[in-house]
Protein backbone atom coordinates (compact mmCIF):
# COMPACT_ATOMS: atom_id res chain seq x y z
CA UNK A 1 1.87 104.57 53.20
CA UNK A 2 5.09 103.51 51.16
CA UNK A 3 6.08 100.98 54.28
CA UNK A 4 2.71 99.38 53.95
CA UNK A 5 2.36 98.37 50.36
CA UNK A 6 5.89 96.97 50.81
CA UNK A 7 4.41 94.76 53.11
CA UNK A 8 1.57 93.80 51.12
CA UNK A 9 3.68 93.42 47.57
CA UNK A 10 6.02 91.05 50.15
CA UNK A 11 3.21 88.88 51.39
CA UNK A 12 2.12 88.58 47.83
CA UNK A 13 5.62 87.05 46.68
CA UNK A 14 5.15 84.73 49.64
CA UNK A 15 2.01 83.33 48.31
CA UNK A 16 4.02 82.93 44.79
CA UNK A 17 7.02 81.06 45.99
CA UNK A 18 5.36 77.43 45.44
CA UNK A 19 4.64 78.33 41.76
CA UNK A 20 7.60 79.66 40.53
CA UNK A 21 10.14 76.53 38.40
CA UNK A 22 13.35 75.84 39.24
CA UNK A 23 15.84 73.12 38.24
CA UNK A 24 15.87 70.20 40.61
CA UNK A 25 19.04 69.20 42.15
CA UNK A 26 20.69 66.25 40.88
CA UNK A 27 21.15 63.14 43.22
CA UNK A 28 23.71 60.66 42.71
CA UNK A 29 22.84 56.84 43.96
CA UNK A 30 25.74 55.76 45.96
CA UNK A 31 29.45 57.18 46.63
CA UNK A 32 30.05 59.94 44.54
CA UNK A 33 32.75 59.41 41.78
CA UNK A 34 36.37 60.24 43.61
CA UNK A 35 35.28 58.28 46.30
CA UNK A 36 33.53 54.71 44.83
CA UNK A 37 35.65 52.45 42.94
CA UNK A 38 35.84 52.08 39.61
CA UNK A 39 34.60 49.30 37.12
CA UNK A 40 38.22 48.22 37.06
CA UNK A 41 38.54 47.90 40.61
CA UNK A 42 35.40 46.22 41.24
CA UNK A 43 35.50 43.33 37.88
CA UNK A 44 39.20 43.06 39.21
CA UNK A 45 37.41 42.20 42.43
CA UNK A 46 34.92 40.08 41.39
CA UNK A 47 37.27 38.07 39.27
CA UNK A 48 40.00 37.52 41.91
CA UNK A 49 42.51 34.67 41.99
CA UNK A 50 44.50 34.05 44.95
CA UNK A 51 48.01 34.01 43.12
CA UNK A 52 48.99 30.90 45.63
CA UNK A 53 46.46 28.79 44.37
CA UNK A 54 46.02 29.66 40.70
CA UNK A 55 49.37 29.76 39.02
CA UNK A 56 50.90 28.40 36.28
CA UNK A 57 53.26 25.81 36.36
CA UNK A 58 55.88 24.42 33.60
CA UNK A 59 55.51 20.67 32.93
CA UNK A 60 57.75 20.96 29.84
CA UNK A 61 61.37 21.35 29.26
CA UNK A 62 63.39 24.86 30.10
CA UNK A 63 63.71 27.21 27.59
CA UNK A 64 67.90 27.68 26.85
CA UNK A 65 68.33 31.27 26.37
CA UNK A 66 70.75 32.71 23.73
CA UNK A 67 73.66 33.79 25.37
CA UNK A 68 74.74 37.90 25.87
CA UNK A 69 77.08 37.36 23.17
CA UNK A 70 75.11 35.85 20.78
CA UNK A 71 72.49 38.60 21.60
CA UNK A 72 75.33 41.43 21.30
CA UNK A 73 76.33 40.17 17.62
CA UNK A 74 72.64 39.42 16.47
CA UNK A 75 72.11 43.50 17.29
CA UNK A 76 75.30 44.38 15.27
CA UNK A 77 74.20 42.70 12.43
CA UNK A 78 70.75 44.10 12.39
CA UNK A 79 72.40 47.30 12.64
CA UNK A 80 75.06 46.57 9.74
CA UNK A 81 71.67 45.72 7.50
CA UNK A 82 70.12 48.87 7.87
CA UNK A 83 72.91 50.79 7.30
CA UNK A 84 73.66 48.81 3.71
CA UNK A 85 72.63 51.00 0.70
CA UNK A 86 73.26 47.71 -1.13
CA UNK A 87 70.68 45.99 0.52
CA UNK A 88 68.36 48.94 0.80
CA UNK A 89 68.67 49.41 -3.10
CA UNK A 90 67.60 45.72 -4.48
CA UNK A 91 65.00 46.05 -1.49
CA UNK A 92 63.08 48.93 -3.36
CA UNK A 93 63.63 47.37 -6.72
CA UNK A 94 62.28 43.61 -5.87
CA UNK A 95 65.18 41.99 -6.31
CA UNK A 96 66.58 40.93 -2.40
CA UNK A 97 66.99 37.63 -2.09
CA UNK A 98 65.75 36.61 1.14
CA UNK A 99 66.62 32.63 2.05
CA UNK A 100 63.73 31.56 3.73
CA UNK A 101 64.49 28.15 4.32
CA UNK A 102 67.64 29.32 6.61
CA UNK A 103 65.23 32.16 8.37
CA UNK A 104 62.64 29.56 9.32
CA UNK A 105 65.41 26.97 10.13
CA UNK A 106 67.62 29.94 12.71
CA UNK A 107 63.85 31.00 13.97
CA UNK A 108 63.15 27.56 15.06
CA UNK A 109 66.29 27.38 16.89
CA UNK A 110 65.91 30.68 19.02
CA UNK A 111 62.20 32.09 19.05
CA UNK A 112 60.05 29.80 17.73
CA UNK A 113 59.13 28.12 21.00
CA UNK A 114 58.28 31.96 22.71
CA UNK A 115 55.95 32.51 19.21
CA UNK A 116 54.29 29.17 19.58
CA UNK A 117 53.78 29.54 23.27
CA UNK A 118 51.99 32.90 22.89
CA UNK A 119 49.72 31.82 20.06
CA UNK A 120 49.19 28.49 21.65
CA UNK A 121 48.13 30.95 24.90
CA UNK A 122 45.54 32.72 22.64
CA UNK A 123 43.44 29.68 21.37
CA UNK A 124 43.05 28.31 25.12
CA UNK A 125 45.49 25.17 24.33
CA UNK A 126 47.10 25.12 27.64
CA UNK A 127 43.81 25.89 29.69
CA UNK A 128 41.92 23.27 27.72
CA UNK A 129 44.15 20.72 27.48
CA UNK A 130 46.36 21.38 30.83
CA UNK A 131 44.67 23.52 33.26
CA UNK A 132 47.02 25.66 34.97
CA UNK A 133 49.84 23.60 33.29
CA UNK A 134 51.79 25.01 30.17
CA UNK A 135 55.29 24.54 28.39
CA UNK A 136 57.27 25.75 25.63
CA UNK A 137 57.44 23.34 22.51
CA UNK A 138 61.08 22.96 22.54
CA UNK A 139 61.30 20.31 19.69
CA UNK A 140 59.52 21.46 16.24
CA UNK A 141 57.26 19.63 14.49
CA UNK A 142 56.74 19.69 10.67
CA UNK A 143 52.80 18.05 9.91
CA UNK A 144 52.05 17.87 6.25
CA UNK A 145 48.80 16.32 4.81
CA UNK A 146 49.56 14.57 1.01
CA UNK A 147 46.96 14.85 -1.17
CA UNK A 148 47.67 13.49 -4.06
CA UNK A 149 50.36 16.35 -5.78
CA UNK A 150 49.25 18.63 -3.48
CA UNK A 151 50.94 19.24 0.39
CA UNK A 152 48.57 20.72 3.08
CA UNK A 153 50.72 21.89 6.40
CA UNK A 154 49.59 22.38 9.61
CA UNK A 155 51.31 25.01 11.64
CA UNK A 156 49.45 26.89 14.56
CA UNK A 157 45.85 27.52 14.15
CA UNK A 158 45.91 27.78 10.34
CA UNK A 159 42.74 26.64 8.85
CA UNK A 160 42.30 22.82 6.74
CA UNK A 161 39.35 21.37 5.51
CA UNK A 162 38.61 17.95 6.96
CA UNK A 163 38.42 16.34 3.19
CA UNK A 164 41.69 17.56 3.17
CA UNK A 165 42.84 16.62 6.43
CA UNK A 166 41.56 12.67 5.61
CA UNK A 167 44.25 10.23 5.24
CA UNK A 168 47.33 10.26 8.02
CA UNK A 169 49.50 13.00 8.21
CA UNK A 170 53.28 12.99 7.24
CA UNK A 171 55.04 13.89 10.95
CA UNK A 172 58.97 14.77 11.08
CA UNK A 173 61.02 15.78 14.20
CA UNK A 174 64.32 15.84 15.28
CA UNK A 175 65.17 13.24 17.37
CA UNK A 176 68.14 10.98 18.26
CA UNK A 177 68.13 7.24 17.86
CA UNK A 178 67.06 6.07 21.21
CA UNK A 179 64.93 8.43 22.41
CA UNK A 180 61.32 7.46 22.75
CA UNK A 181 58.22 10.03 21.65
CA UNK A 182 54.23 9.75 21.96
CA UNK A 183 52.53 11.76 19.64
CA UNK A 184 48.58 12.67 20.55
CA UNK A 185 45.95 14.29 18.16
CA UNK A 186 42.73 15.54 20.30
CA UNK A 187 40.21 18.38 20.16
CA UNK A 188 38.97 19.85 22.97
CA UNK A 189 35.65 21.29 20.73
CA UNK A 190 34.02 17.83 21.73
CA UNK A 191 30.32 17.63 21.39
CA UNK A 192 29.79 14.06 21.78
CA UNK A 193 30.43 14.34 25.48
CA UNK A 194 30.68 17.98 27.37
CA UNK A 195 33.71 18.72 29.23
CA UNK A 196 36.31 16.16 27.85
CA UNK A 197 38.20 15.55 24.47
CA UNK A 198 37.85 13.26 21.74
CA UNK A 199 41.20 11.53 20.27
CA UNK A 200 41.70 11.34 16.50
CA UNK A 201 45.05 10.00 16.53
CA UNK A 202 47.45 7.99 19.44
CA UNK A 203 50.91 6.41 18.72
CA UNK A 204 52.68 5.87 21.47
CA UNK A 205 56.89 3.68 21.58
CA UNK A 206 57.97 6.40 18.75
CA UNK A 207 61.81 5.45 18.24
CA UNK A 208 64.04 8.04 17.14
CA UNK A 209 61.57 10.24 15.62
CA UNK A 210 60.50 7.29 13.06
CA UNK A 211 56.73 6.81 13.62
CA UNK A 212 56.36 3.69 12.07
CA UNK A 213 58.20 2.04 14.57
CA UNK A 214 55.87 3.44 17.26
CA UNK A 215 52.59 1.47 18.16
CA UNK A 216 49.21 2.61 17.36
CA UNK A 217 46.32 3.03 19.81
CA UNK A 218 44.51 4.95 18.41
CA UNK A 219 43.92 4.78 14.92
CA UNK A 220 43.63 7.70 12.33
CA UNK A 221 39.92 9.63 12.75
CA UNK A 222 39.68 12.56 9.81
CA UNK A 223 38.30 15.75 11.97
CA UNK A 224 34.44 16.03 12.30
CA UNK A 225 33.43 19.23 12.73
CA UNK A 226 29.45 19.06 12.95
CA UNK A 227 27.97 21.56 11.10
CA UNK A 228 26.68 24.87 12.80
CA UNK A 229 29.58 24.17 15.21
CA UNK A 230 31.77 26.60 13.19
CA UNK A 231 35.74 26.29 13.56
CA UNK A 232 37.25 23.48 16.02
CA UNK A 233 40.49 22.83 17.04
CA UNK A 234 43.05 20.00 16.35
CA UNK A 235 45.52 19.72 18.39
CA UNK A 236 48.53 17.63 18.14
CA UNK A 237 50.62 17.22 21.48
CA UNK A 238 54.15 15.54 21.23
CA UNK A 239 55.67 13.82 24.64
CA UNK A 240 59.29 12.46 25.31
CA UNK A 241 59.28 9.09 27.12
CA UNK A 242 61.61 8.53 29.73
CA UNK A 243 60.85 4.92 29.19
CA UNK A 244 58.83 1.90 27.28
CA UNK A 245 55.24 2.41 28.63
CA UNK A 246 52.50 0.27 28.33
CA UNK A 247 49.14 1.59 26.91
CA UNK A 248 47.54 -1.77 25.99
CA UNK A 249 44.49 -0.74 28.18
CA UNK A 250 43.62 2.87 25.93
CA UNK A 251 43.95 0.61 22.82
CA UNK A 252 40.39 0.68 20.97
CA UNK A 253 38.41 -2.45 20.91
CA UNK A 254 35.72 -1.42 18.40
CA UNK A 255 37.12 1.33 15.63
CA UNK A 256 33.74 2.77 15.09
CA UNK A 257 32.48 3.19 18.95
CA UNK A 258 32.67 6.77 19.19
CA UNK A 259 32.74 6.86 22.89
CA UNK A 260 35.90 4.97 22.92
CA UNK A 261 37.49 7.46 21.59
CA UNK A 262 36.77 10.21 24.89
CA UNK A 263 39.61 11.28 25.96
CA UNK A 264 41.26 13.69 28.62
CA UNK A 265 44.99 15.05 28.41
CA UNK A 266 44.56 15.83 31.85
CA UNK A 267 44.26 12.62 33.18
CA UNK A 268 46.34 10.85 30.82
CA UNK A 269 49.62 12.99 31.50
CA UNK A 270 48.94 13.32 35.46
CA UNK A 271 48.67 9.40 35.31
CA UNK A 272 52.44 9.39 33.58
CA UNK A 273 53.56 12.68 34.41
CA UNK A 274 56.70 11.07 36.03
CA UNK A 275 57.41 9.42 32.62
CA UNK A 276 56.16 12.05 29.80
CA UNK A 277 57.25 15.41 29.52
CA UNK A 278 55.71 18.03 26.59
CA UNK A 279 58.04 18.94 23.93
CA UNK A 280 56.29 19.38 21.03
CA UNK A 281 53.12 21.31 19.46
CA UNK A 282 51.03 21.71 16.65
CA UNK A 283 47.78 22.58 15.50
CA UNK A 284 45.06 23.67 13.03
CA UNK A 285 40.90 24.31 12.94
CA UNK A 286 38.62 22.98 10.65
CA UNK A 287 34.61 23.65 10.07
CA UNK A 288 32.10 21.34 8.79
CA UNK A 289 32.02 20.25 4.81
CA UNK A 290 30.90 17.33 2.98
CA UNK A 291 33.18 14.58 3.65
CA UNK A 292 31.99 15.02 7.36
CA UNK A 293 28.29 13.86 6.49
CA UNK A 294 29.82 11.29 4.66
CA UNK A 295 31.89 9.81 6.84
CA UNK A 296 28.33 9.53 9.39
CA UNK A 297 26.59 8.44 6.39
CA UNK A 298 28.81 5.49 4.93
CA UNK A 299 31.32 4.39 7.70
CA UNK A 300 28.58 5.27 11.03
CA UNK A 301 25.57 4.30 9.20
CA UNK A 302 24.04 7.40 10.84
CA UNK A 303 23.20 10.51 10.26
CA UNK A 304 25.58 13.89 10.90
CA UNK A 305 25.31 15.79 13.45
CA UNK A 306 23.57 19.26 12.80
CA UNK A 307 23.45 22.20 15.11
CA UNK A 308 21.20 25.39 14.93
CA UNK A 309 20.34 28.13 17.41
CA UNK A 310 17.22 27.68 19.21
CA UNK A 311 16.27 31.67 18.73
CA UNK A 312 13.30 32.47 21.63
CA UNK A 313 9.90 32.42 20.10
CA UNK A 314 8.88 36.22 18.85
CA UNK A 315 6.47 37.61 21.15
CA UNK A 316 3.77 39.43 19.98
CA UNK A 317 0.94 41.05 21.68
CA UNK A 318 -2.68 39.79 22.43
CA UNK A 319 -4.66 40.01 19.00
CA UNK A 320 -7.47 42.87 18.88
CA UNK A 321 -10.91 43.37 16.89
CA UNK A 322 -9.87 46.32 15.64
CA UNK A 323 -6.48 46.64 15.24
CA UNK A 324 -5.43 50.38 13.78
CA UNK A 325 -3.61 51.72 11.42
CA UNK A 326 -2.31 47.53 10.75
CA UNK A 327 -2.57 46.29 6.67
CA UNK A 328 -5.09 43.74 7.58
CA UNK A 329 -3.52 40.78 5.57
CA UNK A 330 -0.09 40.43 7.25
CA UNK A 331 -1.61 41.14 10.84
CA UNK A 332 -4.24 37.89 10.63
CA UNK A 333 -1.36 36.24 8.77
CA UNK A 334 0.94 37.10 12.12
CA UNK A 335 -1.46 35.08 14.44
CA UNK A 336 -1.61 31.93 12.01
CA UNK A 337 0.10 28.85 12.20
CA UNK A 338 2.99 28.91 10.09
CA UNK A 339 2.43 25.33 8.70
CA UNK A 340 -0.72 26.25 7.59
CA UNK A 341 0.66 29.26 5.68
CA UNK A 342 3.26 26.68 4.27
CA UNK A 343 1.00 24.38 2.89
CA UNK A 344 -0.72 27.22 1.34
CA UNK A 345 1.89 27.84 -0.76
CA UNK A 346 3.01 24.38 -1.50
CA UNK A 347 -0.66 24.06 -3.10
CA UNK A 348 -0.38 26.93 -5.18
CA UNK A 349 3.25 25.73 -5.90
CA UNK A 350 2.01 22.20 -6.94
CA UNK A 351 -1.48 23.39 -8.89
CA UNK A 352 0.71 25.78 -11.16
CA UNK A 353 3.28 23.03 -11.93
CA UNK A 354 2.72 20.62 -14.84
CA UNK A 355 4.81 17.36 -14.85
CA UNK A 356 4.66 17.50 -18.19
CA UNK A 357 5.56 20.89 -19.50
CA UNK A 358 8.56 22.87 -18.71
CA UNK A 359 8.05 25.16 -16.02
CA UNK A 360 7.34 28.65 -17.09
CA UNK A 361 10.68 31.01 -17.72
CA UNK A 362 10.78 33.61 -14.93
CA UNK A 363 9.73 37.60 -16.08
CA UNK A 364 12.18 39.38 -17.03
CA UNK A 365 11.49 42.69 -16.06
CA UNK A 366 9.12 41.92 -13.39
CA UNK A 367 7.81 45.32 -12.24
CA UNK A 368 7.35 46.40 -15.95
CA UNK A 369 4.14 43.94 -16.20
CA UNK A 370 0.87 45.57 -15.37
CA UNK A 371 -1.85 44.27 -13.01
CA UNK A 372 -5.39 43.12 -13.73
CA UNK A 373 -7.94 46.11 -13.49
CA UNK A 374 -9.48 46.34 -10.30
CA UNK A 375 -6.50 44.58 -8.48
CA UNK A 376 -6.64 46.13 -4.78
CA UNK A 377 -3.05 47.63 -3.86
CA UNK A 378 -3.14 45.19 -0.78
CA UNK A 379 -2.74 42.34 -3.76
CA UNK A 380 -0.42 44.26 -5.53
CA UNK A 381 2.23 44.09 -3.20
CA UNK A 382 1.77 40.67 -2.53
CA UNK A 383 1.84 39.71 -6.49
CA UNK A 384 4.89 42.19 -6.74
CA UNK A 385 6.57 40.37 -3.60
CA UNK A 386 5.97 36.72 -5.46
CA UNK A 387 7.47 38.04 -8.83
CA UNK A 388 11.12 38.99 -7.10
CA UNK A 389 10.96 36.64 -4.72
CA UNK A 390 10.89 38.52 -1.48
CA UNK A 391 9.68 37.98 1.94
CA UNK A 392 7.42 34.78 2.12
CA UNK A 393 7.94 34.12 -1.50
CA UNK A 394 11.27 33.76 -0.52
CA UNK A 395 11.08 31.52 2.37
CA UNK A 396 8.20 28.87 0.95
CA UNK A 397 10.01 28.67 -2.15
């Protein structure tokens, strides 16, 4: 009897199987983890360079590297400094005297060209300007802009406004008396013509570091960064002639042809790479301000450039009867044309001016005044919007 409600109990569970829950097993799409490679592995992949053909290659001078002795001694008096209580005393009390003209004059000597290198490497100077090409700036340039009493440098990517940056800056180098220099100013942040640089500045002949004995093709051009275009850079590239080279046919014809001025370092130093060699480098950014739209406006006779981002139109879905739950004013008001809400408020604008009365004196506590009786609290918020200025009030103002 026992034996055959066990069956009967166990044909029962059968029948239950299908409705009892249990947690479904997880699938994984693809190798599992120890086996597929990571994201690592495959952007490495994906951005692969055959080392053969993409390599960099120095068109500039070789570096001279401070010999083991000079290296030993430098390390022996770094150690000799920290171990001075003298020193470390007047440290804590303000009152080291640190020379800096002698620390920038021994670190231009041993690593400035390593430091300018690097921080030429992280604006994109050689890739823009070079390609795979690089080289260490060997000779050091000092670029001031005179302003009147005032001196505006230009290092490595420090920042100058373009009114300041207007008249021709003062260059200095060291040079001996017969060598022979060209000295380039170009941005690669062109947006007159894509791909390709314009040139602000060309002298070319520069004897013995003097540059008004060099010859000028291309004339002085303040930077122009358009507006909306943020920060571009200046660059200024300095090349040691081998010999007297003729440029008579990059020499402008017309000083206010702006494509004239298009330029590529490329082509110009693989043209005369057999002649010019990098040696020096310098450069600052600059973003748009008002001496740029003047400069369009009185010497172009045009107007400046302005650049905005086209955002993508906002998409919003297919207008209903009924729509629920939706404050009725804003929702018709999101299906309008927006110049027709504009001139809405330019009329109310114009009918509450009066040419010849002052206009009126803006509430001072705004929220304190009350509304009209009766006012619906749709109207409320649009009055209360209008009184601080917010949200269309602010925008058609």
């Amino acid at each position: 009897m026992a034996h055959r409600a066990q069956k009967v109990f166990l044909k029962g569970a059968d029948s239950l199987k299908s409705f009892v829950r249990c947690k479904s097993q997880r699938r994984t799409l693809g190798k599992p983890p120890g086996i597929a490679r990571s994201l690592e592995q495959r952007l490495n992949e994906l951005h692969y360079k055959d080392p053969q053909v993409h390599f960099k290659v120095n068109i500039g001078f070789a570096l001279k590297l401070p010999k083991r002795e000079a290296c030993v001694e430098h390390g022996k008096h770094i150690k000799k400094n920290r171990c001075n209580t003298d020193l470390e005393k007047l440290s804590r009390t303000n009152k080291l005297f640190i020379p800096l003209d002698e620390v920038e004059r021994e670190w231009s000597k041993t690593m400035a060209p390593t430091h300018i290198k690097a921080i030429a490497e992280h604006y994109a100077v050689y890739e823009h300007l070079f390609g795979d090409a690089y080289f260490c700036p060997v000779v050091n340039m000092n670029i001031d802009y005179i302003n009147g009493n005032s001196v505006v440098p230009a290092y490595w990517g420090n920042v100058l406004k373009p009114e300041e940056a207007q008249s021709v800056p003062n260059v200095t180098f060291d040079s001996k008396k017969d060598d022979l220099w060209t000295l380039v100013m170009t941005t690669p942040d062109d947006y007159f013509s894509p791909n390709m640089e314009y040139c602000h500045w060309f002298v070319g002949n520069i004897r013995g570091g003097d540059l008004k004995t060099g010859e000028v093709i291309f004339d002085y051009l303040q930077p122009l960064p358009a507006q909306g275009l943020g920060y571009l850079r200046y660059i200024f590239v300095l090349y040691k002639q081998e010999e007297i080279l003729n440029y008579n046919g990059l020499k402008l014809k017309n000083k206010n042809m702006q494509e004239e001025r298009i330029f590529s370092t490329y082509e110009f130093y693989k043209e005369r790479q057999k002649s010019l060699t990098p040696a020096g480098l310098s450069f600052f950014t600059a973003d748009w301000d008002q001496s740029v739209t003047d400069y369009f406006n009185e010497t172009l006779s045009c107007d400046c450039p302005k650049f905005v981002y086209d955002f993508p139109e906002h998409f919003y879905k297919k207008q209903t009867w009924f729509p629920l739950k939706q404050p009725f004013n804003l929702y018709l008001d999101r299906y309008r044309d927006q110049k027709e809400i504009a001139k809405e408020y330019l009329v109310k604008k114009l009918k509450a001016a009066d040419p010849f009365k002052e206009p009126p004196k803006p509430l001072l506590y705004p929220n304190a005044v009350p509304f009209k009786p009766g006012t619906p609290s749709w109207l409320k918020n649009e009055i209360r919007k209008q009184r601080l200025g917010l949200a269309r009030a602010k925008d058609f103002s």
